[in-house]
C-alpha atoms as a PDB file:
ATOM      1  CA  UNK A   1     287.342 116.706 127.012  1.00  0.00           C
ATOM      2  CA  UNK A   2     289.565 114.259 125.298  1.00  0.00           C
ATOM      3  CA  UNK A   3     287.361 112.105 123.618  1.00  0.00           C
ATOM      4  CA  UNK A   4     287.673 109.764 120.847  1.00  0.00           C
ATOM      5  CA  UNK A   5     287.933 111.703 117.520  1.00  0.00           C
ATOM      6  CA  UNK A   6     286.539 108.246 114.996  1.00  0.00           C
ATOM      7  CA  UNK A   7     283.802 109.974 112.824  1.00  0.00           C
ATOM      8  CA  UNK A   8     280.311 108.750 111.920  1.00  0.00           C
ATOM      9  CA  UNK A   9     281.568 107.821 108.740  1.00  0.00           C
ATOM     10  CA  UNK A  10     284.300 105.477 109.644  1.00  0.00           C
ATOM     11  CA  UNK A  11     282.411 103.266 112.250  1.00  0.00           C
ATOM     12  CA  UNK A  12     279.921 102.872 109.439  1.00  0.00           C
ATOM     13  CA  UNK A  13     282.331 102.024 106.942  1.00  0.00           C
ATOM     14  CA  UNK A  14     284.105  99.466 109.595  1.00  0.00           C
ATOM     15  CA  UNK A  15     280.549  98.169 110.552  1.00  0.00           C
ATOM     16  CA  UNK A  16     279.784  97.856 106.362  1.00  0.00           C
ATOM     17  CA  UNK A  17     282.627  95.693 106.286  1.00  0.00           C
ATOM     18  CA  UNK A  18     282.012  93.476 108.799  1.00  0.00           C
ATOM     19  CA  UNK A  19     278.624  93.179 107.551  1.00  0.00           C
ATOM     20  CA  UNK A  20     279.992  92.097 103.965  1.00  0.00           C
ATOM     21  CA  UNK A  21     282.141  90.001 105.888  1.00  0.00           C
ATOM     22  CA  UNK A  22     279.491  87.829 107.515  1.00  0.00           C
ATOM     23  CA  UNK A  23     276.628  88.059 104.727  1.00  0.00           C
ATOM     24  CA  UNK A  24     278.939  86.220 102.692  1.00  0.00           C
ATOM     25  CA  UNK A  25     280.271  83.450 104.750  1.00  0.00           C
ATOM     26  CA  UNK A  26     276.648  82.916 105.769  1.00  0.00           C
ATOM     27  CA  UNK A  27     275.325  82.486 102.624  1.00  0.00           C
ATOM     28  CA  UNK A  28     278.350  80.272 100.982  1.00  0.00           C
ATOM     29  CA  UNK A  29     276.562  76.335 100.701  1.00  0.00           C
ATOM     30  CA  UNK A  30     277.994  73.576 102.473  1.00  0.00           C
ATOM     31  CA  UNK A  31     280.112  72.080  99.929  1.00  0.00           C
ATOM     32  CA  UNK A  32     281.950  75.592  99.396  1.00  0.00           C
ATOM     33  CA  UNK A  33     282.529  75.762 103.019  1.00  0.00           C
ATOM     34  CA  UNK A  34     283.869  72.506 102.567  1.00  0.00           C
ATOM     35  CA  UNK A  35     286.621  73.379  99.739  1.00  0.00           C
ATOM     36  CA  UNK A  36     287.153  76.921 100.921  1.00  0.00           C
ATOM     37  CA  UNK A  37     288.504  74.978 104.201  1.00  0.00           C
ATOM     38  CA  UNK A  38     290.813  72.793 102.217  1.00  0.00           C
ATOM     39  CA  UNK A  39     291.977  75.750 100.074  1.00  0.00           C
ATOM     40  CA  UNK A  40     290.315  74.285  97.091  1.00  0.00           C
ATOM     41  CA  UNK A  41     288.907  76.558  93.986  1.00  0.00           C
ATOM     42  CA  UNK A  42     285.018  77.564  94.955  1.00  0.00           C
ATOM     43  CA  UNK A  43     283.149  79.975  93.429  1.00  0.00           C
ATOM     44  CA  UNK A  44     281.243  82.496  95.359  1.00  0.00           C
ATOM     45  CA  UNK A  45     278.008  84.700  94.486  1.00  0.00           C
ATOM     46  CA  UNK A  46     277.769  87.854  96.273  1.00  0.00           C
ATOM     47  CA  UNK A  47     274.614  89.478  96.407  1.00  0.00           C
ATOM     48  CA  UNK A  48     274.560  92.377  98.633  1.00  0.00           C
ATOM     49  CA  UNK A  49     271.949  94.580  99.258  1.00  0.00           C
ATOM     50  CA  UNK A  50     273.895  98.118  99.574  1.00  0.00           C
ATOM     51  CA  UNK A  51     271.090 100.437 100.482  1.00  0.00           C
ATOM     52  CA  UNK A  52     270.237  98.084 103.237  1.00  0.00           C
ATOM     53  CA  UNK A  53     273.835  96.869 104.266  1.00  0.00           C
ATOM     54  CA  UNK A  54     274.206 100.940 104.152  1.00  0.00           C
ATOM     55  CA  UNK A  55     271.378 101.737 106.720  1.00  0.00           C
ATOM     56  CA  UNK A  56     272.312  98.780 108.530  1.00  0.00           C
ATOM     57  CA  UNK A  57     275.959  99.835 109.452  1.00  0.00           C
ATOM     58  CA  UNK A  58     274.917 103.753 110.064  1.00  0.00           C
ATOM     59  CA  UNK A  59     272.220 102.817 112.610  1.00  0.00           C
ATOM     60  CA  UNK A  60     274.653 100.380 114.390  1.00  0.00           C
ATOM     61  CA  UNK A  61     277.337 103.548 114.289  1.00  0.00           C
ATOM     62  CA  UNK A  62     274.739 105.627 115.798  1.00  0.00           C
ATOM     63  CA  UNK A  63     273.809 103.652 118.372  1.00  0.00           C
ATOM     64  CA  UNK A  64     277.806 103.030 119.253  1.00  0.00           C
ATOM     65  CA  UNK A  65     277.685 106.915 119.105  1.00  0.00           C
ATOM     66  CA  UNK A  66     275.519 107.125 121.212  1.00  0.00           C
ATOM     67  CA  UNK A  67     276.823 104.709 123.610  1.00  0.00           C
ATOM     68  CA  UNK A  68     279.995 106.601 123.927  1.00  0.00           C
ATOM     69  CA  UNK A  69     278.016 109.602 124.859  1.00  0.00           C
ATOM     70  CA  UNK A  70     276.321 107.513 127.822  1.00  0.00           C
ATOM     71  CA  UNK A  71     279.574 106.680 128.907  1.00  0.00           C
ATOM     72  CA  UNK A  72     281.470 109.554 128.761  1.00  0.00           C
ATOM     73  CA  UNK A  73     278.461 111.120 130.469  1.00  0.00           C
ATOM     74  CA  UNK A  74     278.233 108.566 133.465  1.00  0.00           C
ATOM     75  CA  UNK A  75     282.087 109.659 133.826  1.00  0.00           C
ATOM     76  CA  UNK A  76     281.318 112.711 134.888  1.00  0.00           C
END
């Protein structure tokens, strides 16, 4: 079977980062939307939650898992 060989781990880690990714841009106010846009000096607070951003990004790699199972099984 030549399937794809990505581990657990790593779609975690990729989904953690995207996570990150979009936690902060959501949470930056409007003004330093406004100057990161421009390329002006903003600061930035990031507050993550890692146990949940954690659990978060290994139940969306288990489910992707999983999906690639379904398919790979419908294949045959």
């Amino acid at each position: 079977m030549a399937g794809s060989n990505i581990s657990r781990d790593h779609i975690a880690m990729e989904a953690m980062k995207v996570l990150m990714e979009k936690t902060v841009s959501n949470n930056l106010k409007l003004t330093g939307r406004i100057k990161r846009f421009f390329g002006l000096n903003h600061k930035t607070y990031t507050a993550f939650d890692e146990k949940m951003i954690a659990k978060l990004s290994y139940e969306m790699a288990d489910a992707m898992i999983a999906q690639r199972e379904k398919i790979m099984e419908d294949k045959l």
